[in-house]
Each structure stands twice: as C-alpha cells, then as structure tokens.
Protein backbone atom coordinates (compact mmCIF):
# COMPACT_ATOMS: atom_id res chain seq x y z
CA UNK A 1 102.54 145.98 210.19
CA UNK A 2 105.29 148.07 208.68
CA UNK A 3 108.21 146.15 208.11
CA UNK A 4 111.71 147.23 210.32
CA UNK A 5 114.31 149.41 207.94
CA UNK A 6 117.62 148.04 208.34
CA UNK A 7 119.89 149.85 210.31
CA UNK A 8 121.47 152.85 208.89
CA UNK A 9 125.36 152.11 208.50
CA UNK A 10 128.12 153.82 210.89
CA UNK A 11 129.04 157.26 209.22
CA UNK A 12 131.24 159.88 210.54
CA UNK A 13 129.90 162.87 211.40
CA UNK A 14 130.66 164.86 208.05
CA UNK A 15 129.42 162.05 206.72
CA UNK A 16 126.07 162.11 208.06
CA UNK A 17 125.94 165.69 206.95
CA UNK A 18 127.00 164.86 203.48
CA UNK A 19 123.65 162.08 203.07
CA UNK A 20 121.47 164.94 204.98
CA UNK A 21 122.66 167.45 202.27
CA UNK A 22 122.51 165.37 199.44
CA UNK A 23 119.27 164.50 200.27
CA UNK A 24 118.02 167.61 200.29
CA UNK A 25 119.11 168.85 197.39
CA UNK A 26 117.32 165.74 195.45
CA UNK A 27 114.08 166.76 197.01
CA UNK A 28 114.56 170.21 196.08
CA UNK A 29 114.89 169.10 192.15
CA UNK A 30 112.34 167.21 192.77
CA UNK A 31 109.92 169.83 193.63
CA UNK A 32 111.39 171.90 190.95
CA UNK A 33 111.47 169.36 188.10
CA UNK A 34 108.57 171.32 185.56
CA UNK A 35 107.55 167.56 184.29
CA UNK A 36 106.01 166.53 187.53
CA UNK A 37 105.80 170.18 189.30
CA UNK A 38 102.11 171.20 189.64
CA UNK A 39 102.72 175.15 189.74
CA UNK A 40 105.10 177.74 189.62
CA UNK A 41 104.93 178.78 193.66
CA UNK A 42 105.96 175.54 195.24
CA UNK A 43 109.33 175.25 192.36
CA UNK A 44 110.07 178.89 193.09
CA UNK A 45 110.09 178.07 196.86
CA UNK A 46 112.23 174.95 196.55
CA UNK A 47 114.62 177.04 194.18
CA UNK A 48 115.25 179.58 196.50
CA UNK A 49 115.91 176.45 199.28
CA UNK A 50 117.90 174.87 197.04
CA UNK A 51 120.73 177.60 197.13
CA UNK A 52 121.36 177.30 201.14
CA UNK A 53 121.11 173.30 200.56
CA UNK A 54 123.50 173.65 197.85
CA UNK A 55 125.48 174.99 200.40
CA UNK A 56 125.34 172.81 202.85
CA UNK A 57 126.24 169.95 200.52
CA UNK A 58 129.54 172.26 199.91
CA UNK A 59 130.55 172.70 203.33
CA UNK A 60 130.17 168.86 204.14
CA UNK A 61 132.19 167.61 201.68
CA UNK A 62 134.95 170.67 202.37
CA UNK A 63 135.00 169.27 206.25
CA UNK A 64 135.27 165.83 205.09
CA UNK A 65 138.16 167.01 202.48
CA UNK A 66 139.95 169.35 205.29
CA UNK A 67 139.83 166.62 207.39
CA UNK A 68 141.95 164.32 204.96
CA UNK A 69 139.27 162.04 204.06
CA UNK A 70 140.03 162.27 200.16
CA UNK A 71 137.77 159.10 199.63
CA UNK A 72 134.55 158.46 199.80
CA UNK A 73 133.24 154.57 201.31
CA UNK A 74 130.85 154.47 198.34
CA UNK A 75 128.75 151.00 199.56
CA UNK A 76 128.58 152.51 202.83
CA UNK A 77 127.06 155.88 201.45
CA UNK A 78 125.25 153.59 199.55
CA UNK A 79 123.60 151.48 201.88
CA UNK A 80 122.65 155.20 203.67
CA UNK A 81 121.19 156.66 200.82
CA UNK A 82 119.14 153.36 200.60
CA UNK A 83 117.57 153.33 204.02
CA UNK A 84 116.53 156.37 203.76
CA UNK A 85 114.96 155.77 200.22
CA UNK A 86 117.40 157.65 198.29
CA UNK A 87 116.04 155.72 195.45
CA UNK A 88 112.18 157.20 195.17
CA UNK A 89 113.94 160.39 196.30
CA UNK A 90 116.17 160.62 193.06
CA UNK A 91 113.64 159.02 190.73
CA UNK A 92 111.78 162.08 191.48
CA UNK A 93 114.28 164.11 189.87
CA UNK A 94 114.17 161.96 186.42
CA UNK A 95 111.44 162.63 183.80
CA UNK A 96 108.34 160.42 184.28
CA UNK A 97 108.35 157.15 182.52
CA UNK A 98 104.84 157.98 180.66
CA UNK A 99 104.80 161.24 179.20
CA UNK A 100 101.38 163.24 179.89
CA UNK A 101 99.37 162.86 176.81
C-alpha cells in the first residue's frame, strides 16, 4: 500500500504557477545534465523545452511581483516543492555521487 502524501500547502494562484514552473525547469536540466544524459536527442529536446519553461518561470514570478507580493513564504514553497518530490527532482540536476569508472 502506497503511503498518503501530505497535503500540498494553500498557494495563491501565481504561486502554484511559480512551483509548476520551477519544476519544470529542474526536470529539463535534468534531462540535459551530460553526466547522467544517455544521448544527445532526448538533451536537445529538453533544451529546446527548456526555453518556453524558462519562460513560464518568468512570467510567474512577474504576476506575483506586479501583484505586490515582493516576498516569497519560503517554508510554504518549501513544503510544495517537497510533496511533489522537489528533492529527487533537483538531485537530478547535481553530478552523480559515483563517478562512472
């Protein structure tokens, strides 16, 4: 039995987007990062995604800044990007702890 995910915290709207965006973007780099990439298609794919992601990220966080909010609730973004694993999701960005030998 798979164990229940807590519940995602209360985020505005643009906030929502923001984590969505974000997100994105890390599995983008992650597809792209050459030390765990497996060939050249799938990283020239997720490069060419990764502009229009990019994007997105841009345009949430200039809503959220039109809109006056100047701060971000860090632990509440936090506790987002940890429900929905932002953890593995970045790690995959990182160089591999073993290096291929």
């Amino acid at each position: 039995m798979v164990p229940e995910l807590p519940p995602l915290p209360a985020l505005t709207r643009a906030e929502g987007e923001l984590i969505d965006a974000y997100l994105a973007v890390v599995d983008l780099l992650g597809r792209i990062n050459p030390a765990r990439a497996a060939d050249t298609y799938s990283g020239l794919r997720a490069a060419q995604a990764l502009v229009a992601r990019a994007t997105e990220l841009r345009d949430a966080l200039t809503l959220m800044h039109t809109r006056g909010e100047s701060r971000l609730h860090t632990a509440t973004l936090d506790r987002a990007l940890r429900v929905l694993d932002g953890e593995r999701r970045a790690r995959l960005v990182a160089l591999p702890d073993d290096p291929p030998r």
